[in-house]
N, C-alpha and C. Protein backbone atom coordinates (compact mmCIF):
# COMPACT_ATOMS: atom_id res chain seq x y z
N UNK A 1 -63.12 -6.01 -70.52
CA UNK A 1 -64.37 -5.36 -70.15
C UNK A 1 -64.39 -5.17 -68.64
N UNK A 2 -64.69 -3.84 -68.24
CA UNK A 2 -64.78 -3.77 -66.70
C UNK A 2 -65.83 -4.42 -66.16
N UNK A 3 -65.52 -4.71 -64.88
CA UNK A 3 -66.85 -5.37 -64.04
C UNK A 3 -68.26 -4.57 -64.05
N UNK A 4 -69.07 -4.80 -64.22
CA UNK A 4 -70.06 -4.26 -63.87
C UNK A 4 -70.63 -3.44 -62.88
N UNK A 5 -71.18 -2.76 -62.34
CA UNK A 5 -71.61 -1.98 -60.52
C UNK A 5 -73.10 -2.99 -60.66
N UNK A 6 -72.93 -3.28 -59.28
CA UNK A 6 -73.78 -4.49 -58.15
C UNK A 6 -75.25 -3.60 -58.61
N UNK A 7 -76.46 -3.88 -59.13
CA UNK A 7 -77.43 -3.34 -59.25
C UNK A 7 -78.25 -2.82 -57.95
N UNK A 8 -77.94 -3.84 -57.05
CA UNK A 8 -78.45 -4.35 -55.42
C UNK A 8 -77.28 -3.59 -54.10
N UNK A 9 -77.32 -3.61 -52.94
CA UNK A 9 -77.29 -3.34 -52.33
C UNK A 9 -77.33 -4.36 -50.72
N UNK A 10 -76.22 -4.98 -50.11
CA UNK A 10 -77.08 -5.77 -48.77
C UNK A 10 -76.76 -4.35 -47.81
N UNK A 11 -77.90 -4.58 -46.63
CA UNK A 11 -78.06 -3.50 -46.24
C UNK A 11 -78.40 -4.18 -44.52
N UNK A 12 -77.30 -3.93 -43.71
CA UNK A 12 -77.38 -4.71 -42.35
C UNK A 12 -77.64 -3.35 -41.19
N UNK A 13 -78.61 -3.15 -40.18
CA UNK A 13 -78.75 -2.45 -39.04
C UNK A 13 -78.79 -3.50 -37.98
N UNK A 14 -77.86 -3.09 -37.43
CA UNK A 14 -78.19 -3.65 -35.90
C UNK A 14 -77.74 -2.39 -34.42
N UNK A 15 -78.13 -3.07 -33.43
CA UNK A 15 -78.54 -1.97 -32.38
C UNK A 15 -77.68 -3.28 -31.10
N UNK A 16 -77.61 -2.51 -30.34
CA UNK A 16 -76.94 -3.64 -28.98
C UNK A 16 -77.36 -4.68 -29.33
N UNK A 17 -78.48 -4.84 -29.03
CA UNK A 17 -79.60 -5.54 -28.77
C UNK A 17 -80.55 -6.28 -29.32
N UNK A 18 -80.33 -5.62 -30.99
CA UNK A 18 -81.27 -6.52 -31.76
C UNK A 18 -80.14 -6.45 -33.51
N UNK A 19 -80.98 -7.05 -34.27
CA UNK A 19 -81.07 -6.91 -35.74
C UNK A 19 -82.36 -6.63 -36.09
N UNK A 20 -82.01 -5.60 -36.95
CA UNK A 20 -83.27 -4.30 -37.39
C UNK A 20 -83.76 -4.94 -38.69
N UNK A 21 -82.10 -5.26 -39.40
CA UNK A 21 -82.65 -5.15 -41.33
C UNK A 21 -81.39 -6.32 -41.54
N UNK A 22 -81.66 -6.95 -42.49
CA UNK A 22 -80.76 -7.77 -43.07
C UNK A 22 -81.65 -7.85 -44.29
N UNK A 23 -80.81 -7.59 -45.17
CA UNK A 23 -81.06 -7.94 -47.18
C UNK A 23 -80.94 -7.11 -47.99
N UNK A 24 -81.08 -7.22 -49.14
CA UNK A 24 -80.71 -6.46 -50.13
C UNK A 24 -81.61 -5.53 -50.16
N UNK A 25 -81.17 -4.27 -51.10
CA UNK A 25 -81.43 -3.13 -50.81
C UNK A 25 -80.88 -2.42 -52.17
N UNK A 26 -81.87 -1.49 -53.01
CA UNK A 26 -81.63 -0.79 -53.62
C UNK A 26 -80.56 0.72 -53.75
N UNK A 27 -81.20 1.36 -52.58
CA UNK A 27 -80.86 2.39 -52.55
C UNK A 27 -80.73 3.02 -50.83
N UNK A 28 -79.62 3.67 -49.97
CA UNK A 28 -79.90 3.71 -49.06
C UNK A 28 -79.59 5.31 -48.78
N UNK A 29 -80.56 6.27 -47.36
CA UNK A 29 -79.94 7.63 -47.05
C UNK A 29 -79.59 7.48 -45.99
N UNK A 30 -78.47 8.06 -45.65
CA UNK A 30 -77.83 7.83 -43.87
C UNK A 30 -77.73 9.04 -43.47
N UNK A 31 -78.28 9.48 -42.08
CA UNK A 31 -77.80 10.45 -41.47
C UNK A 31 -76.64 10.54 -41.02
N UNK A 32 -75.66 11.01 -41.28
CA UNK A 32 -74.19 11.12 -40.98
C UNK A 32 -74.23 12.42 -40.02
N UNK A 33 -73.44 12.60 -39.35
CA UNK A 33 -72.68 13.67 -38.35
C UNK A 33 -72.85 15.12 -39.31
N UNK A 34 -72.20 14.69 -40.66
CA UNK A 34 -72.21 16.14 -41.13
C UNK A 34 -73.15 16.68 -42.46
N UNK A 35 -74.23 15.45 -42.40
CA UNK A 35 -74.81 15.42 -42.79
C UNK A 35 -75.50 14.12 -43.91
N UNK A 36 -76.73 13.98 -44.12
CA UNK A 36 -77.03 12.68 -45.03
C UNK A 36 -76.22 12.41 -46.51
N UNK A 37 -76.25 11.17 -46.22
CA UNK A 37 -75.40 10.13 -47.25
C UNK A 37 -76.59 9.51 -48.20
N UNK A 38 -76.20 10.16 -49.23
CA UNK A 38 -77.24 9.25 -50.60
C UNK A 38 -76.23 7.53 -51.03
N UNK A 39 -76.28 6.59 -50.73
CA UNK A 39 -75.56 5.53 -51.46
C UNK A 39 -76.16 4.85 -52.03
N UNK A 40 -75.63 4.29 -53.50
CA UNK A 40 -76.10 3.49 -53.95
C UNK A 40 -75.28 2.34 -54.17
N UNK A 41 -75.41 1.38 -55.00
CA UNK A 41 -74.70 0.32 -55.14
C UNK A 41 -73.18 0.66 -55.80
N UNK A 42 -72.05 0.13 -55.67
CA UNK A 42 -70.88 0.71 -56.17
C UNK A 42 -70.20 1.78 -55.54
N UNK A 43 -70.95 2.14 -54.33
CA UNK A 43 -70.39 3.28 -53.34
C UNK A 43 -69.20 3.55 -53.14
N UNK A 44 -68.20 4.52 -53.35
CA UNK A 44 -67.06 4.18 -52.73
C UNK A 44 -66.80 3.75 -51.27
N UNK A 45 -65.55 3.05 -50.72
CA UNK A 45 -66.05 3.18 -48.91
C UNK A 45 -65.84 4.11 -48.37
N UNK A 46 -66.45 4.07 -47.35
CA UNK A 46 -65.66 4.82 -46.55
C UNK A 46 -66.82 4.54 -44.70
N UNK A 47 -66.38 5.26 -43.99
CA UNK A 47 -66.56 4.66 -42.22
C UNK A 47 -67.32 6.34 -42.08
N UNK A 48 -68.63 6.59 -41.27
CA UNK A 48 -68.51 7.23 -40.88
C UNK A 48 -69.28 7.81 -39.49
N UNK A 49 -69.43 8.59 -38.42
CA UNK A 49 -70.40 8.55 -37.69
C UNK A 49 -71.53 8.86 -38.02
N UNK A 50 -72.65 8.43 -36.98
CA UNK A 50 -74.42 8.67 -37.38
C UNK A 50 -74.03 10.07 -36.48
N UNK A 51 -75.81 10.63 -36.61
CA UNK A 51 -76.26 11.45 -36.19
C UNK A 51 -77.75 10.94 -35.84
N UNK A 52 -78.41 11.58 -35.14
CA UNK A 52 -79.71 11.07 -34.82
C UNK A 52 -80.70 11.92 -36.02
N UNK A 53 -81.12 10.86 -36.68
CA UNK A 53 -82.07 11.28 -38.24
C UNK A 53 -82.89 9.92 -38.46
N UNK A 54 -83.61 10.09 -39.65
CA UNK A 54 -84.19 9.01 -40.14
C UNK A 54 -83.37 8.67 -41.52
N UNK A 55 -82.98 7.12 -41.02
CA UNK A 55 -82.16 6.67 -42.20
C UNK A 55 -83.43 6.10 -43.06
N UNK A 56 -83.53 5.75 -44.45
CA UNK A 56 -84.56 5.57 -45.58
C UNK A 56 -83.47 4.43 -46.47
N UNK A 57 -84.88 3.60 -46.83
CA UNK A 57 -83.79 2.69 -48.03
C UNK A 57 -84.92 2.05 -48.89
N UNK A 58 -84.44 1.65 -49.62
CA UNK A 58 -85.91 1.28 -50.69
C UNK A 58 -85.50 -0.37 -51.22
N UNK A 59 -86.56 -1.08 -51.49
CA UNK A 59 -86.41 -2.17 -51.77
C UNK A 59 -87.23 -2.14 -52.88
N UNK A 60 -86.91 -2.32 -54.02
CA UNK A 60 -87.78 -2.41 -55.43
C UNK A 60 -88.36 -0.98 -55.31
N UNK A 61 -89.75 -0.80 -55.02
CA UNK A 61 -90.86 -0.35 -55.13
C UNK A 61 -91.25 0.83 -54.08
N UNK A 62 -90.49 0.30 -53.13
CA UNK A 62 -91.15 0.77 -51.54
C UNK A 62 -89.94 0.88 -50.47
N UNK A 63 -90.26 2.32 -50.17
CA UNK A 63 -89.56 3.11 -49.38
C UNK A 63 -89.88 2.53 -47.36
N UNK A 64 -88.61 2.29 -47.02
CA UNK A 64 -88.42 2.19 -45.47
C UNK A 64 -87.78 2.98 -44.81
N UNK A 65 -88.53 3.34 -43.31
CA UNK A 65 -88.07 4.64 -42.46
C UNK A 65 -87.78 4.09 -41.27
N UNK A 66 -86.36 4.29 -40.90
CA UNK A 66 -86.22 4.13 -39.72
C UNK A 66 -85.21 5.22 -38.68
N UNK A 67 -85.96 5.24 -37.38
CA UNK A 67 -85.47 6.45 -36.64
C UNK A 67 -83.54 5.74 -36.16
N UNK A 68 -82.67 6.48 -36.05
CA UNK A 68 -81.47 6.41 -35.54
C UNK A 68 -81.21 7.15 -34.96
N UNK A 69 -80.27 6.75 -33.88
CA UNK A 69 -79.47 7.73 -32.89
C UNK A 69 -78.51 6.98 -32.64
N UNK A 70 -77.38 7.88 -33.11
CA UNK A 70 -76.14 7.59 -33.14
C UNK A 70 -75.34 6.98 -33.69
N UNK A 71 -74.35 6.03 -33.87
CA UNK A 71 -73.53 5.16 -34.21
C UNK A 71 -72.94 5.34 -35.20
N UNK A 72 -72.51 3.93 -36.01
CA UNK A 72 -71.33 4.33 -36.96
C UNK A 72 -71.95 3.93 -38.62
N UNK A 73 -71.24 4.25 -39.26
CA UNK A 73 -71.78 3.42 -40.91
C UNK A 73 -70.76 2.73 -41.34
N UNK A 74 -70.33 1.86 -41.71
CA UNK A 74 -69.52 1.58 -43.06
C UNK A 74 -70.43 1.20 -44.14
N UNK A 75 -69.63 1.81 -45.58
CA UNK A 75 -69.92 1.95 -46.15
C UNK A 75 -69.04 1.17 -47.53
N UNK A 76 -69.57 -0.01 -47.94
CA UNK A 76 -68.62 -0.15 -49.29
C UNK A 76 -69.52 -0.30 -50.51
N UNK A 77 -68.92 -1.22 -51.74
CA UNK A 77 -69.09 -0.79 -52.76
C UNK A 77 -70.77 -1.53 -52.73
N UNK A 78 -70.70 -3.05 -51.80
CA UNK A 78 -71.51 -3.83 -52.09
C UNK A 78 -72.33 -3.96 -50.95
N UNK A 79 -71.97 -3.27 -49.92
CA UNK A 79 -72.97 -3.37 -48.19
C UNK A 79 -72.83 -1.93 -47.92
N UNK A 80 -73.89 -1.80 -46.97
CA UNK A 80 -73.88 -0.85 -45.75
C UNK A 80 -73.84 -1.71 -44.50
N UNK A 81 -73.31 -1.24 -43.54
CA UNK A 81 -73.23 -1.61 -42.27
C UNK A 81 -73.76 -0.59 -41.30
N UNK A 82 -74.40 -0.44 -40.57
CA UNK A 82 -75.28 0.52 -39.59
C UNK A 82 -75.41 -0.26 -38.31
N UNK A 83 -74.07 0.22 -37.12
CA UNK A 83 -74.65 -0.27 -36.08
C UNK A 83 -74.29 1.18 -35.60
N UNK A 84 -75.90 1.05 -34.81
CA UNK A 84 -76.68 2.09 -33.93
C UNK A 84 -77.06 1.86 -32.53
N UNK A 85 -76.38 3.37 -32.20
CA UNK A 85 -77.22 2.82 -30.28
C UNK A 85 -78.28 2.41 -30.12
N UNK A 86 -79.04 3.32 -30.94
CA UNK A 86 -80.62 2.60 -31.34
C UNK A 86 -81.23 3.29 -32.31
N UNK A 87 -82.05 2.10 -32.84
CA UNK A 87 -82.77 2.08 -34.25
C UNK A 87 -84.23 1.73 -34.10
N UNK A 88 -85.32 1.98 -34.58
CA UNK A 88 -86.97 1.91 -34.73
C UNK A 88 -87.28 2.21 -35.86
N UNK A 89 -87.69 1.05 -36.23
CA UNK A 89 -88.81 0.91 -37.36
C UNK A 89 -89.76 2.18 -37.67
N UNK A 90 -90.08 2.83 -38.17
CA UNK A 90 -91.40 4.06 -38.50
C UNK A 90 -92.35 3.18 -37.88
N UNK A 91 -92.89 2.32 -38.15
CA UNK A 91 -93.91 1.54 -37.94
C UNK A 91 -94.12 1.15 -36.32
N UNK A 92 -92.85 1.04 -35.57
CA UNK A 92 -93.12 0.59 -34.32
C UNK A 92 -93.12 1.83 -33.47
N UNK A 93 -92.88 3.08 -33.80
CA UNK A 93 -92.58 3.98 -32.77
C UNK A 93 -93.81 4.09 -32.31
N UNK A 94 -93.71 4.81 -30.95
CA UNK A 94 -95.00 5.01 -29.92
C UNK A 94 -95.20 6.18 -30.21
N UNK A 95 -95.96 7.15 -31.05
CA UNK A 95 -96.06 8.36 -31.33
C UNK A 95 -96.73 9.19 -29.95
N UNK A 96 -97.53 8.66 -29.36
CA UNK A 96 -97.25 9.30 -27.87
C UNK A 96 -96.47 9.79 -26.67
N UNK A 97 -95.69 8.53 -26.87
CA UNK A 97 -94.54 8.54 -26.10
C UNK A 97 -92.99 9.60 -26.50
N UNK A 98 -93.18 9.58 -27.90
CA UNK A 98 -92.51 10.44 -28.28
C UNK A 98 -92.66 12.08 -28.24
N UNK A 99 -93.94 11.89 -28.68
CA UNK A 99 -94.82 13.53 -28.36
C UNK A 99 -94.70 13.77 -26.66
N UNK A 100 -94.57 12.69 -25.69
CA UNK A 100 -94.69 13.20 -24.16
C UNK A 100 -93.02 13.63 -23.86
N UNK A 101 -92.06 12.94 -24.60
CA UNK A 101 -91.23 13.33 -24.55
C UNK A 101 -90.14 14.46 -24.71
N UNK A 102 -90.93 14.42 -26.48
CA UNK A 102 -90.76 15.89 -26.80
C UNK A 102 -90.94 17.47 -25.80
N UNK A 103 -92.37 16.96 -25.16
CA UNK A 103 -92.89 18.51 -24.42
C UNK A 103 -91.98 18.51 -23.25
N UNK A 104 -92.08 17.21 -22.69
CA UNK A 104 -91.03 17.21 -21.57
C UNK A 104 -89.24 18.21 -21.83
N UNK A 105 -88.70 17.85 -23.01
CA UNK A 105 -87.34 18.80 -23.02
C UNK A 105 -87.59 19.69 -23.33
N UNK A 106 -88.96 20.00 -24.33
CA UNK A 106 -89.00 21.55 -24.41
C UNK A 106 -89.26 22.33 -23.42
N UNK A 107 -90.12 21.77 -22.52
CA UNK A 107 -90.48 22.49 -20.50
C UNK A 107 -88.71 22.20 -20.44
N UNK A 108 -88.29 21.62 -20.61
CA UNK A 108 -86.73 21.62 -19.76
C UNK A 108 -85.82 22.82 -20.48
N UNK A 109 -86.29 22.62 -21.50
CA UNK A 109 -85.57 23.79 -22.63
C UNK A 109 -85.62 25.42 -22.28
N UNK A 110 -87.24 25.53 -21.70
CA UNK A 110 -87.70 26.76 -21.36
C UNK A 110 -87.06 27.37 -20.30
N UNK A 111 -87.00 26.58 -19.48
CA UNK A 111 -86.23 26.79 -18.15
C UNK A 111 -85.00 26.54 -18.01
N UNK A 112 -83.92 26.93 -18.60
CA UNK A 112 -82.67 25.71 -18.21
C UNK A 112 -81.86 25.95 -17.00
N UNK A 113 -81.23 24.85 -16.57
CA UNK A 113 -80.40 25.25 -15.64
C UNK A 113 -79.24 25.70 -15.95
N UNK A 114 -78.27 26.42 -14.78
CA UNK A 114 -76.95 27.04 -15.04
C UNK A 114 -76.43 25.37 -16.11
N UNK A 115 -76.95 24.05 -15.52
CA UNK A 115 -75.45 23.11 -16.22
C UNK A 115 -75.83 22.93 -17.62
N UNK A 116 -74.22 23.59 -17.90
CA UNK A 116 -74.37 23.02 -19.31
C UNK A 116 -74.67 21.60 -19.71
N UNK A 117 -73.83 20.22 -19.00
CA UNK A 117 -74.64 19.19 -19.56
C UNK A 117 -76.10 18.54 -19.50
N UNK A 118 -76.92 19.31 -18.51
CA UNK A 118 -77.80 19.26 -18.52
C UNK A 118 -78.81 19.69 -19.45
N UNK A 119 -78.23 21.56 -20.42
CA UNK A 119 -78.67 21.51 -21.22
C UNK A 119 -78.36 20.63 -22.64
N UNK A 120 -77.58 20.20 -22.37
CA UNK A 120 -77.14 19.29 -23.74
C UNK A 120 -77.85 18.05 -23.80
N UNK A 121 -78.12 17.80 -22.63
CA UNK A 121 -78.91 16.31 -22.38
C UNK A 121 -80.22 16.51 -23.17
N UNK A 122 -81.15 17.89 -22.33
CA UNK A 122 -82.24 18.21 -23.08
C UNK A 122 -82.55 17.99 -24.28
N UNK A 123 -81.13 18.92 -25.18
CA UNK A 123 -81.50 19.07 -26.84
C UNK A 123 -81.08 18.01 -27.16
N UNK A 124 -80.67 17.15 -26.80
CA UNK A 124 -80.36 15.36 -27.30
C UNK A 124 -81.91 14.82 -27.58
N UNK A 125 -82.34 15.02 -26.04
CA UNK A 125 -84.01 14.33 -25.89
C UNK A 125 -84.64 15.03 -26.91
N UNK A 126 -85.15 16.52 -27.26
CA UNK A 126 -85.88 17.06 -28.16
C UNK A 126 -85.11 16.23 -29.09
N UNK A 127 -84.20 16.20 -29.70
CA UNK A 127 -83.49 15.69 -31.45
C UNK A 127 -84.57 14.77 -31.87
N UNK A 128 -84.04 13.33 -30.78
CA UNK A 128 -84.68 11.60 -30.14
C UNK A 128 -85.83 11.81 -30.71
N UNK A 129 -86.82 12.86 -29.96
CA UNK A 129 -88.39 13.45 -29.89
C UNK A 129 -88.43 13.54 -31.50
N UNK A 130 -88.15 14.48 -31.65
CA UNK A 130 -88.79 15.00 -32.87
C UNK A 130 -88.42 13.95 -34.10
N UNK A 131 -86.94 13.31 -33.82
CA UNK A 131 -86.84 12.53 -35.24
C UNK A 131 -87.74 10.97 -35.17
N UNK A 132 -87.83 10.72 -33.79
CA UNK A 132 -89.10 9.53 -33.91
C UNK A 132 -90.26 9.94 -34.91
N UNK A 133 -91.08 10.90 -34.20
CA UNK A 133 -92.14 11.77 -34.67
C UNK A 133 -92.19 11.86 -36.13
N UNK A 134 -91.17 12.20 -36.80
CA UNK A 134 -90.98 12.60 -38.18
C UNK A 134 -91.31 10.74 -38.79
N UNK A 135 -90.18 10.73 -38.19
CA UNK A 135 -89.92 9.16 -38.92
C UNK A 135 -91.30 8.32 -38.61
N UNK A 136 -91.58 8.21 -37.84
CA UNK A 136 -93.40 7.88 -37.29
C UNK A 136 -94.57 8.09 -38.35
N UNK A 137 -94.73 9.46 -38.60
CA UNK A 137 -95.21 10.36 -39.86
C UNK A 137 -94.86 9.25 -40.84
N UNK A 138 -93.84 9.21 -41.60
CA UNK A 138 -93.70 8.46 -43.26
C UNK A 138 -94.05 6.73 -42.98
N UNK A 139 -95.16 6.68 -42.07
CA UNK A 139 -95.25 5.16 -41.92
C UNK A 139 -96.41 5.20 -42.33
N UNK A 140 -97.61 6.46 -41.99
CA UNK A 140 -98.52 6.51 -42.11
C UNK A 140 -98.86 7.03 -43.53
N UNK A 141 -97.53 7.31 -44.69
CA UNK A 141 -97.65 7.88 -45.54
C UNK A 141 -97.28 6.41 -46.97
């Protein structure tokens, strides 16, 4: 008789600086580079880069949002691994601070200068902006 697939999920974020999430975990979505990752338990592995999105994971009943930018995933049959440059809770973001931020690259956006990395810096900050914001939103939902 084959083994069974893990019903559960452990599900680890960490950031430089902190630990975000540690425990089991139903179901998880990752923003990947080339786009979001549905995993569930029994995943095949595999390694891959973030993108700045809101990763989501559910525990029983109830859905969790948290903003990311950047970093890497692994991915196996029985964990996720998520270390991120940085990670926020839906719940803790400063929805002001994000909204002041936002207008700020879009005034930078409007105007740009000849440097290209300067404009790249910008649409980094708008991404940051807007995916706090979003992810901010499903806290209140």
């Amino acid at each position: 008789m084959a083994d069974a697939l893990p019903i559960r999920i452990q599900l680890r974020i960490v950031t430089p600086d902190r630990e975000l999430v540690e425990g089991e975990v139903n179901e998880v979505s990752i923003p990947g580079k080339e786009g979001y990752l549905g995993v569930l338990p029994g995943h095949a592995p595999l390694l891959t880069e973030l993108h700045s999105g809101m990763l989501t994971y559910r525990q029983d009943e109830m859905d969790f949002h948290i903003a990311i930018h950047w970093g890497f995933a692994e991915v196996l049959p029985d964990r996720v691994i998520i270390l991120a440059d940085t990670a926020e809770r839906a719940e803790d973001i400063d929805v002001d601070r994000a909204d002041r931020a936002r207008h700020r690259a879009e005034k930078r956006l409007e105007h740009p200068s000849e440097d290209e990395a300067e404009i790249q810096e910008a649409r980094e900050a708008l991404r940051r902006a807007i995916c706090r914001l979003e992810t901010a939103r499903h806290a209140k939902s």
